[in-house]
C-alpha atoms as a PDB file:
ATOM      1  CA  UNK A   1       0.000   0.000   0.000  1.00  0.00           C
ATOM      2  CA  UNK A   2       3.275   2.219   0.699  1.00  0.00           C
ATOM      3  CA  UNK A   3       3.744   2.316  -3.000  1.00  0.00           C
ATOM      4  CA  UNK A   4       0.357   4.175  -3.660  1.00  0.00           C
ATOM      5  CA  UNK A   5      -0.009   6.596  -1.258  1.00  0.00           C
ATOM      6  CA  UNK A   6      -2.610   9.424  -1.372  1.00  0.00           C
ATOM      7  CA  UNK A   7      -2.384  12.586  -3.409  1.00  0.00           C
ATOM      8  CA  UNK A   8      -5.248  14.377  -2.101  1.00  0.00           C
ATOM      9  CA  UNK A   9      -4.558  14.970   1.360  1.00  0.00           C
ATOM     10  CA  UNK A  10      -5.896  16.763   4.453  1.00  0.00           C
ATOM     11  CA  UNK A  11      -4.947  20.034   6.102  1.00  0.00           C
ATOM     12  CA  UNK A  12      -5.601  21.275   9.771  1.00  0.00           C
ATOM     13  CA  UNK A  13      -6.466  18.778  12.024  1.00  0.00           C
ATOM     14  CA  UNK A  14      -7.891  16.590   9.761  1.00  0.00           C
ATOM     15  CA  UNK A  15      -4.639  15.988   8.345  1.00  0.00           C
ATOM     16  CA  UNK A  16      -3.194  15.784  11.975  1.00  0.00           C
ATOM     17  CA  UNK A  17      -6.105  13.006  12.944  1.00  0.00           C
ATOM     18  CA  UNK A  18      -4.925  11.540   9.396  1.00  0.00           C
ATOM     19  CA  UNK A  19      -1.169  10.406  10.770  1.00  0.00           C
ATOM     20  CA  UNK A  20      -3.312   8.966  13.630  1.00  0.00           C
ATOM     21  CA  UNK A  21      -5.343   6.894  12.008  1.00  0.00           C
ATOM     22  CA  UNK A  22      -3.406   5.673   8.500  1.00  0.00           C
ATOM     23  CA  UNK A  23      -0.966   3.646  10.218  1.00  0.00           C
ATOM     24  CA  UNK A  24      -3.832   1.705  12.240  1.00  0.00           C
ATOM     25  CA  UNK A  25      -6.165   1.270   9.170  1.00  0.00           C
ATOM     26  CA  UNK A  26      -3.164  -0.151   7.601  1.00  0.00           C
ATOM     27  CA  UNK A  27      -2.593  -2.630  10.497  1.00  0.00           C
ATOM     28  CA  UNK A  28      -6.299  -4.012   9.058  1.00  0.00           C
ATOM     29  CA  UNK A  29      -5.145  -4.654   5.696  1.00  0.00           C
ATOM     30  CA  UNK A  30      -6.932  -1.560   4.744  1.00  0.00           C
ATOM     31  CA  UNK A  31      -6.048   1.728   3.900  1.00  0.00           C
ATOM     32  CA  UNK A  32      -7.071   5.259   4.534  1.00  0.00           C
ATOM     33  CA  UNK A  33      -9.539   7.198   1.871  1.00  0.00           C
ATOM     34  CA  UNK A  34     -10.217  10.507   3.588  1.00  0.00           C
ATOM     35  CA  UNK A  35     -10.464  12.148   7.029  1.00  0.00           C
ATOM     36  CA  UNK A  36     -12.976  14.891   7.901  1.00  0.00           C
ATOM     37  CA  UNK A  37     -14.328  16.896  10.815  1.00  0.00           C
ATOM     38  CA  UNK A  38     -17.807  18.371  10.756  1.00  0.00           C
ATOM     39  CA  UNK A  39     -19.743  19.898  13.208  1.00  0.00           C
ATOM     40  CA  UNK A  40     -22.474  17.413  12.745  1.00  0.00           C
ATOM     41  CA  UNK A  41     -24.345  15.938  16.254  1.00  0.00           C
ATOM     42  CA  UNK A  42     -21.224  18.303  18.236  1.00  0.00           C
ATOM     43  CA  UNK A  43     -18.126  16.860  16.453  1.00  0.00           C
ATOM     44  CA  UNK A  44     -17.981  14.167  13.835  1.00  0.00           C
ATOM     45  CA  UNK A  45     -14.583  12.319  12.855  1.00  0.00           C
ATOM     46  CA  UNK A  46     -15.359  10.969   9.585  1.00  0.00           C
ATOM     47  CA  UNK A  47     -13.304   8.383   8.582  1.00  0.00           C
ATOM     48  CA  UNK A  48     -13.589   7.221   5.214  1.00  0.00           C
ATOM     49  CA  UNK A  49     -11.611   3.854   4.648  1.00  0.00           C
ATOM     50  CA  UNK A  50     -11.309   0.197   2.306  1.00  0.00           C
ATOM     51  CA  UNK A  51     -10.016  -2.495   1.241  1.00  0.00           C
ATOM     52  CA  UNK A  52      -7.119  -1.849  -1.672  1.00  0.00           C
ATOM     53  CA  UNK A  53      -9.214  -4.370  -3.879  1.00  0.00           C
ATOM     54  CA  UNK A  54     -12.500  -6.247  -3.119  1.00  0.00           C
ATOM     55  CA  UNK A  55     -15.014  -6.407  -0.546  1.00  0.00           C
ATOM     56  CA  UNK A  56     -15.179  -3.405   2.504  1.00  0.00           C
ATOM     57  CA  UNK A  57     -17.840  -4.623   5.554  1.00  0.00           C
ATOM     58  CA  UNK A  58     -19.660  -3.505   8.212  1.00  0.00           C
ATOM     59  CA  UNK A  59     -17.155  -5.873  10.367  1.00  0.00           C
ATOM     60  CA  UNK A  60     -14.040  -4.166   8.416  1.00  0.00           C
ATOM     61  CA  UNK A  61     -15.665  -0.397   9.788  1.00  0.00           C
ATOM     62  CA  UNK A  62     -16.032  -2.159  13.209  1.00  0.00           C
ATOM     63  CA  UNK A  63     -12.827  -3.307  13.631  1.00  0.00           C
ATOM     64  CA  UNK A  64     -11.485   0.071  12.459  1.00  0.00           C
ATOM     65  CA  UNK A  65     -13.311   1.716  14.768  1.00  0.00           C
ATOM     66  CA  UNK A  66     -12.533  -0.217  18.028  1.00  0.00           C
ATOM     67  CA  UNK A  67      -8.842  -0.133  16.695  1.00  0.00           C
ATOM     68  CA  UNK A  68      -8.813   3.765  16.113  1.00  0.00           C
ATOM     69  CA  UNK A  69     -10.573   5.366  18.920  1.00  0.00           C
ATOM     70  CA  UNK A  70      -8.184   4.323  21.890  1.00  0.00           C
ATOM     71  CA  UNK A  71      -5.345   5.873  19.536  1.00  0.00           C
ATOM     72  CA  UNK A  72      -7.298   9.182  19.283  1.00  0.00           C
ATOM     73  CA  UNK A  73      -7.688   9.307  23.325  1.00  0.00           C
ATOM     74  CA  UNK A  74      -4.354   8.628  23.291  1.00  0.00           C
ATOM     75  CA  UNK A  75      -2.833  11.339  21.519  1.00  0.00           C
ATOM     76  CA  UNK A  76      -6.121  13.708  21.596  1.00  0.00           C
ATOM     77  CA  UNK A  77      -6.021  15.624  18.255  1.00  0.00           C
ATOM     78  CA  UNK A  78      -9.633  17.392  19.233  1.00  0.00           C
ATOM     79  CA  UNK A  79     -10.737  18.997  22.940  1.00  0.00           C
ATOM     80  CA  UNK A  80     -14.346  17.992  24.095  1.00  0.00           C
ATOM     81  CA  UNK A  81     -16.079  15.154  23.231  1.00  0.00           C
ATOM     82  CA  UNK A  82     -16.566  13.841  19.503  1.00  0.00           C
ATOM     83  CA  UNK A  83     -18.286  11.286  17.534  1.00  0.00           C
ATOM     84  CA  UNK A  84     -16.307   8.535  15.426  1.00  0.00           C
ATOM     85  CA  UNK A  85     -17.893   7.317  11.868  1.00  0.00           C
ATOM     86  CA  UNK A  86     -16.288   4.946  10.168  1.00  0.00           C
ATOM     87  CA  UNK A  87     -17.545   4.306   6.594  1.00  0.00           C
ATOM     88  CA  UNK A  88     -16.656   2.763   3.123  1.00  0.00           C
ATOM     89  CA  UNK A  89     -15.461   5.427   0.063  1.00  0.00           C
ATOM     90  CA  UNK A  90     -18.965   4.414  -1.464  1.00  0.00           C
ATOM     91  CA  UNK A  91     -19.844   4.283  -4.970  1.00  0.00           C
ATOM     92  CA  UNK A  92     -19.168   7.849  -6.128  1.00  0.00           C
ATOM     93  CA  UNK A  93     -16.317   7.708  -4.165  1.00  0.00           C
ATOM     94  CA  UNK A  94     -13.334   9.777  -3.696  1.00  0.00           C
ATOM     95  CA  UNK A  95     -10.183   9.902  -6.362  1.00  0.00           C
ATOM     96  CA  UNK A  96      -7.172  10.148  -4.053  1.00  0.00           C
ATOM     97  CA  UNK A  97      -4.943   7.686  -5.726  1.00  0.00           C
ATOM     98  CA  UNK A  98      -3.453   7.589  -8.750  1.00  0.00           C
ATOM     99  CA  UNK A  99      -4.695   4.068  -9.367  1.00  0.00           C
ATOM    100  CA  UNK A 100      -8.022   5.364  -8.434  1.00  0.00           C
ATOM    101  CA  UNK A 101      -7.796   7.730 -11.151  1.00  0.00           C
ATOM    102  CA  UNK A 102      -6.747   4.533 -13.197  1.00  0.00           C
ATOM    103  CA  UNK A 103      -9.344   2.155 -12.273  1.00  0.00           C
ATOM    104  CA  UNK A 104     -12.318   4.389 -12.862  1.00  0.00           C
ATOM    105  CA  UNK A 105     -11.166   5.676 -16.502  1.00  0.00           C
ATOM    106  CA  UNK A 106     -14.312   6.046 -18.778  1.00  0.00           C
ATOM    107  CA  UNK A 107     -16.394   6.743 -15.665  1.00  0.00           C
ATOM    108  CA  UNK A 108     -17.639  10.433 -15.065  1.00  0.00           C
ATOM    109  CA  UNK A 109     -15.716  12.752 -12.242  1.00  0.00           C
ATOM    110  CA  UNK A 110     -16.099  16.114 -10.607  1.00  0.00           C
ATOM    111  CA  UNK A 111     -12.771  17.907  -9.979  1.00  0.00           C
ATOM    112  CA  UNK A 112     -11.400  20.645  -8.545  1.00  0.00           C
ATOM    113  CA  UNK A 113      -8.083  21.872  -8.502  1.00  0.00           C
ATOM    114  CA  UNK A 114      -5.433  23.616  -6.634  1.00  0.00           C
ATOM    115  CA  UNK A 115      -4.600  26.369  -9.305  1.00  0.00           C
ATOM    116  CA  UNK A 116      -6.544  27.638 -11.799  1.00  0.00           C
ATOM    117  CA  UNK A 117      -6.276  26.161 -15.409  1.00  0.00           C
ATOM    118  CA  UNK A 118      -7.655  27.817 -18.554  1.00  0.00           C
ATOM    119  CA  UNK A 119      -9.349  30.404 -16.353  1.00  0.00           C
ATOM    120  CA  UNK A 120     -11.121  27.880 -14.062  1.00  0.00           C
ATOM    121  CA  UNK A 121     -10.656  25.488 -11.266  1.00  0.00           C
ATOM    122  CA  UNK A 122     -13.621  23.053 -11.324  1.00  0.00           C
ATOM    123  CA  UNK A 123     -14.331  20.562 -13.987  1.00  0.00           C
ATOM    124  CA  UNK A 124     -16.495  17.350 -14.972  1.00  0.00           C
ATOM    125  CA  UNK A 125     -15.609  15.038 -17.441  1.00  0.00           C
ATOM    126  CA  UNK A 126     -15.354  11.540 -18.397  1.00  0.00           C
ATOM    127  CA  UNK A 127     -12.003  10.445 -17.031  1.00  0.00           C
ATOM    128  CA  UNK A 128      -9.528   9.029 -19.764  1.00  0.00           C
ATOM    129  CA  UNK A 129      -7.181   8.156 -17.752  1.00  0.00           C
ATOM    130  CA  UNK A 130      -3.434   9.124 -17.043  1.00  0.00           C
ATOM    131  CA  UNK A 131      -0.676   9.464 -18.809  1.00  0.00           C
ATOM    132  CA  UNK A 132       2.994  10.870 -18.622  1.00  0.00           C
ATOM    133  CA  UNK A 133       3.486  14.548 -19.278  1.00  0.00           C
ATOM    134  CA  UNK A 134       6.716  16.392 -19.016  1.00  0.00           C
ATOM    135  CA  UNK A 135       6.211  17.612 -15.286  1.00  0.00           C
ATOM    136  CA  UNK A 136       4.828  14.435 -14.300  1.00  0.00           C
ATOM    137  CA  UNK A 137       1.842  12.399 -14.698  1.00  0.00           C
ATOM    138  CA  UNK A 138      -1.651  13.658 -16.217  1.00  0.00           C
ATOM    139  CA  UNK A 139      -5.057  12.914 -16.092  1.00  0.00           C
ATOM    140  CA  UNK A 140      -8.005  13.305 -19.013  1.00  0.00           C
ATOM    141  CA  UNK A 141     -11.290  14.957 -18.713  1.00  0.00           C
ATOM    142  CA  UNK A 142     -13.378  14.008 -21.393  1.00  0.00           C
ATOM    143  CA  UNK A 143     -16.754  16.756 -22.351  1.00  0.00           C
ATOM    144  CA  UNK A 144     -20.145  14.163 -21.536  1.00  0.00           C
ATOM    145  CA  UNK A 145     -21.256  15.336 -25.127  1.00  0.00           C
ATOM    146  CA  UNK A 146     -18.380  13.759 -26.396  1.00  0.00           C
ATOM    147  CA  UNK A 147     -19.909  10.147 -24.641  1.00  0.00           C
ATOM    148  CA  UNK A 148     -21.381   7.403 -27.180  1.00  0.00           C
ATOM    149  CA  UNK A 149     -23.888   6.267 -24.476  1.00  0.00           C
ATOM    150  CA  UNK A 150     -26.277   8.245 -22.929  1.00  0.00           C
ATOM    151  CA  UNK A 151     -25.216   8.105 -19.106  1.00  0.00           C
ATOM    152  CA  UNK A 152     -28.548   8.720 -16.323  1.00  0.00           C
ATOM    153  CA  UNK A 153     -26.493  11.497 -14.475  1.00  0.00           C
ATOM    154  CA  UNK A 154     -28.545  13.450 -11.020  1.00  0.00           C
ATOM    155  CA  UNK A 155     -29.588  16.527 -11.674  1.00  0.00           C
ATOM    156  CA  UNK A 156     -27.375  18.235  -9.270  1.00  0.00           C
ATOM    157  CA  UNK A 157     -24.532  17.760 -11.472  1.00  0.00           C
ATOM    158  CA  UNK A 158     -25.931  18.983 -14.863  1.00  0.00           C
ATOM    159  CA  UNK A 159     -24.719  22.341 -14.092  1.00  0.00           C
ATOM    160  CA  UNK A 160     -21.421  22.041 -13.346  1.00  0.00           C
ATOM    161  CA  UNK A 161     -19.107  23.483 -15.834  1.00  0.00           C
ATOM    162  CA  UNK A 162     -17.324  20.487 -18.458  1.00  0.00           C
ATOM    163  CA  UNK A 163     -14.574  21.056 -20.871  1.00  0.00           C
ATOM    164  CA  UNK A 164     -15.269  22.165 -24.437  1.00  0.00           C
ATOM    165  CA  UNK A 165     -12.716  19.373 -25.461  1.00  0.00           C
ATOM    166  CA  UNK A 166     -10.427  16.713 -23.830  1.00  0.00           C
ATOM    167  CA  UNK A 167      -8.034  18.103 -21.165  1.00  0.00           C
ATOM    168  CA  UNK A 168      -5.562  17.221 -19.317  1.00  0.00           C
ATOM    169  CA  UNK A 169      -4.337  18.335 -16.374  1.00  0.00           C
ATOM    170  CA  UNK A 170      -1.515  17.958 -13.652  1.00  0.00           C
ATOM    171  CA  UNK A 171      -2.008  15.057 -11.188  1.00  0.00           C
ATOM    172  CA  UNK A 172       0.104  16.487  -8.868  1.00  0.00           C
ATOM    173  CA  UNK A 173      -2.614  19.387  -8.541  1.00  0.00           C
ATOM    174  CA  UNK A 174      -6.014  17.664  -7.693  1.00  0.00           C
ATOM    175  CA  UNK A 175      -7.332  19.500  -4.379  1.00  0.00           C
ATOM    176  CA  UNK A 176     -10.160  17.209  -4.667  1.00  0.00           C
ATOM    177  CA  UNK A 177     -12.181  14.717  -6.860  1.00  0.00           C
ATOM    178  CA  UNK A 178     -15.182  12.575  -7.046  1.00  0.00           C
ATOM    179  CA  UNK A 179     -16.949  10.216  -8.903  1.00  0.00           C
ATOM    180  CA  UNK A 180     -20.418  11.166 -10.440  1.00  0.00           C
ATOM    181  CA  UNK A 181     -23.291   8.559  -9.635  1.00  0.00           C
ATOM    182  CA  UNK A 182     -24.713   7.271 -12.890  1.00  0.00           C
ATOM    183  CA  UNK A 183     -26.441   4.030 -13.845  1.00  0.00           C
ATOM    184  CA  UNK A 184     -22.943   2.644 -15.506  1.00  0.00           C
ATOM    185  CA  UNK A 185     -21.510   3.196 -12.385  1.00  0.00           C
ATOM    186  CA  UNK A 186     -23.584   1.253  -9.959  1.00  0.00           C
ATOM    187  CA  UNK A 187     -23.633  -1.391 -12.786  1.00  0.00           C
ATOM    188  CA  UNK A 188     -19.320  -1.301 -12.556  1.00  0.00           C
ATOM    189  CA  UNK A 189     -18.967  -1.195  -9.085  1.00  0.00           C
ATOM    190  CA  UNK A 190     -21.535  -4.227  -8.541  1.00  0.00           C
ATOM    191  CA  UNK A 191     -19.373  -5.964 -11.243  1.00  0.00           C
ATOM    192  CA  UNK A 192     -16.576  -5.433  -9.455  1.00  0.00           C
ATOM    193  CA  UNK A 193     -17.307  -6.675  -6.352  1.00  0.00           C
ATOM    194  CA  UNK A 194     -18.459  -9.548  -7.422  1.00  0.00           C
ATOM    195  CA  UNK A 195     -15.367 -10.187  -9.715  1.00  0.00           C
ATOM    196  CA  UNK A 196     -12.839  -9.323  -6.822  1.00  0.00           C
ATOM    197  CA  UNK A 197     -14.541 -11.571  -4.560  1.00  0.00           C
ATOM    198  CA  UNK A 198     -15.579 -14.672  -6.558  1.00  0.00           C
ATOM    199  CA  UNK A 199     -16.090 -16.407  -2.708  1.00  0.00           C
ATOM    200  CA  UNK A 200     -18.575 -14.294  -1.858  1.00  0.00           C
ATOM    201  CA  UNK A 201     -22.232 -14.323  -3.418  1.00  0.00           C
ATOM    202  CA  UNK A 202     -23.295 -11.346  -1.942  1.00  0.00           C
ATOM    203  CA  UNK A 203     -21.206  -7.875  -0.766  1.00  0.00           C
ATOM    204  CA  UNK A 204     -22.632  -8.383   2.901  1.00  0.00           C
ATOM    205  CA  UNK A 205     -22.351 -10.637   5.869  1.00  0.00           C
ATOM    206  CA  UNK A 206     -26.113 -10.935   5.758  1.00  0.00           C
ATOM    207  CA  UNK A 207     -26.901 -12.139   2.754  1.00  0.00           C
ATOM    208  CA  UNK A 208     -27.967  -8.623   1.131  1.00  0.00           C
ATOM    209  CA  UNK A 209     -26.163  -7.191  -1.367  1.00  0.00           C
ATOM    210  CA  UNK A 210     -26.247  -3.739  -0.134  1.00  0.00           C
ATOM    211  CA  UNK A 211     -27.837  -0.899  -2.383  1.00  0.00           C
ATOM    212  CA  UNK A 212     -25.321   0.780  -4.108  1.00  0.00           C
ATOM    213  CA  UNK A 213     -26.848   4.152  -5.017  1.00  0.00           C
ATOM    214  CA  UNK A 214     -24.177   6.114  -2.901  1.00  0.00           C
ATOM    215  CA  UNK A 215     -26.578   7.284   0.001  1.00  0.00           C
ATOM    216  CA  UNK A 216     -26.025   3.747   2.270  1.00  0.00           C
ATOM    217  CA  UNK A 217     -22.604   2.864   2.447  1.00  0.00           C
ATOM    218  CA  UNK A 218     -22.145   0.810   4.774  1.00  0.00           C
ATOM    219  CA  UNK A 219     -20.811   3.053   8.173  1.00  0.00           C
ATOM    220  CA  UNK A 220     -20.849   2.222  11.626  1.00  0.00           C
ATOM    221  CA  UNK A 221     -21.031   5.175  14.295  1.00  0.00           C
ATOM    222  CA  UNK A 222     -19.621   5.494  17.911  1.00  0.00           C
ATOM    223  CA  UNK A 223     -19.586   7.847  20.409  1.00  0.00           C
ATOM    224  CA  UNK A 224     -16.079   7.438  22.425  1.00  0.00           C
ATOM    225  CA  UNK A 225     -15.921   8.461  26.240  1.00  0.00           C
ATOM    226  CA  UNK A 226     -16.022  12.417  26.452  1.00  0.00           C
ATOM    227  CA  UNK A 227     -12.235  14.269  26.080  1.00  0.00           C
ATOM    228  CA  UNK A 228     -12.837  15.974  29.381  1.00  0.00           C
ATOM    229  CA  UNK A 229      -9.400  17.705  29.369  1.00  0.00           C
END
């Protein structure tokens, strides 16, 4: 896992709660997605995690979670008391690897970078995936119009701005990226749990595959003893 590490990191604390928990996640056989703090019910940790390939379960976000939240009293990154959620990167998941940028190729993306590149920062596109550029590696954008098949996109991304023509720009430079639920991507990631785990029948310990529309990934919450000091 050391030899893809994240390029779209934290700042602040949740970068400092990040050196916390990476090293434990990775104890799992896991690896660390994204950290986030949010004032939601007081304080929220957010802990976004999974498995490098395959299946992520509730007992994976479990074990995470009982592992994690000593650390965190131990070194006590946040004053006062907090919540810890522990959750799987979901379908339209974060892109903070390079391989994620080179799994999900031909898939659509919302990104938005650290400097500003022909006059804007924020793009959608279908991602073409990378390739090597004179100051390092690239990534393609691809305009939806530009798409053979018609792809069922939510409404709340129709009006983001998308490039007039394929671009590429600077790996190095993502500040942050996402997938875009459509149809062809529920359809990929169910394919690809089921191919990465041919001993499994289902992507839950229940029996249920769960419902991968990227509002119930699986996510276990707990509330820790209050940081009284």
């Amino acid at each position: 896992m050391a030899d893809d590490p994240r390029i779209v990191t934290e700042t602040g604390l949740d970068a400092r709660i990040a050196v916390i928990a990476e090293p434990v996640i990775q104890d799992l056989g896991c690896r660390l997605v994204r950290v986030r703090v949010s004032g939601q019910n007081g304080v929220t940790v957010q802990i976004m995690a999974e498995r490098p390939t395959g299946l992520m379960t509730i007992s994976d976000c479990e074990k995470i979670s009982k592992a994690l939240s000593p650390e965190l009293d131990v070194h006590d990154p946040i004053s006062g008391a907090y919540h810890l959620e522990v959750s799987t990167a979901g379908v339209d998941r974060p892109l903070v690897r390079k391989s994620d940028f080179e799994r999900w190729a031909g898939h659509l993306a919302r990104v938005e970078m650290a400097i500003t590149i022909g006059g804007q920062r924020r793009f959608r596109g279908q991602l073409l995936g990378l390739r090597d550029a004179e100051n390092g590696l690239e990534f393609g954008l691809r305009p939806m119009e530009k798409r053979g098949r018609k792809t069922k996109v939510k409404s709340t991304e129709k009006s983001l701005a998308t490039p007039e023509a394929d671009v590429w720009l600077p790996l190095a430079d993502v500040a942050d990226a996402n997938l875009i639920m459509t149809d062809e991507l529920i359809d990929a990631a169910r394919a690809l749990l089921k191919a990465e785990n041919p001993e499994f029948d289902t992507a839950t310990e229940d029996g249920q595959m769960p419902e991968l529309d990227g509002d119930t990934d699986l996510e276990i919450n707990t509330e820790p003893e209050p940081n009284t000091d």
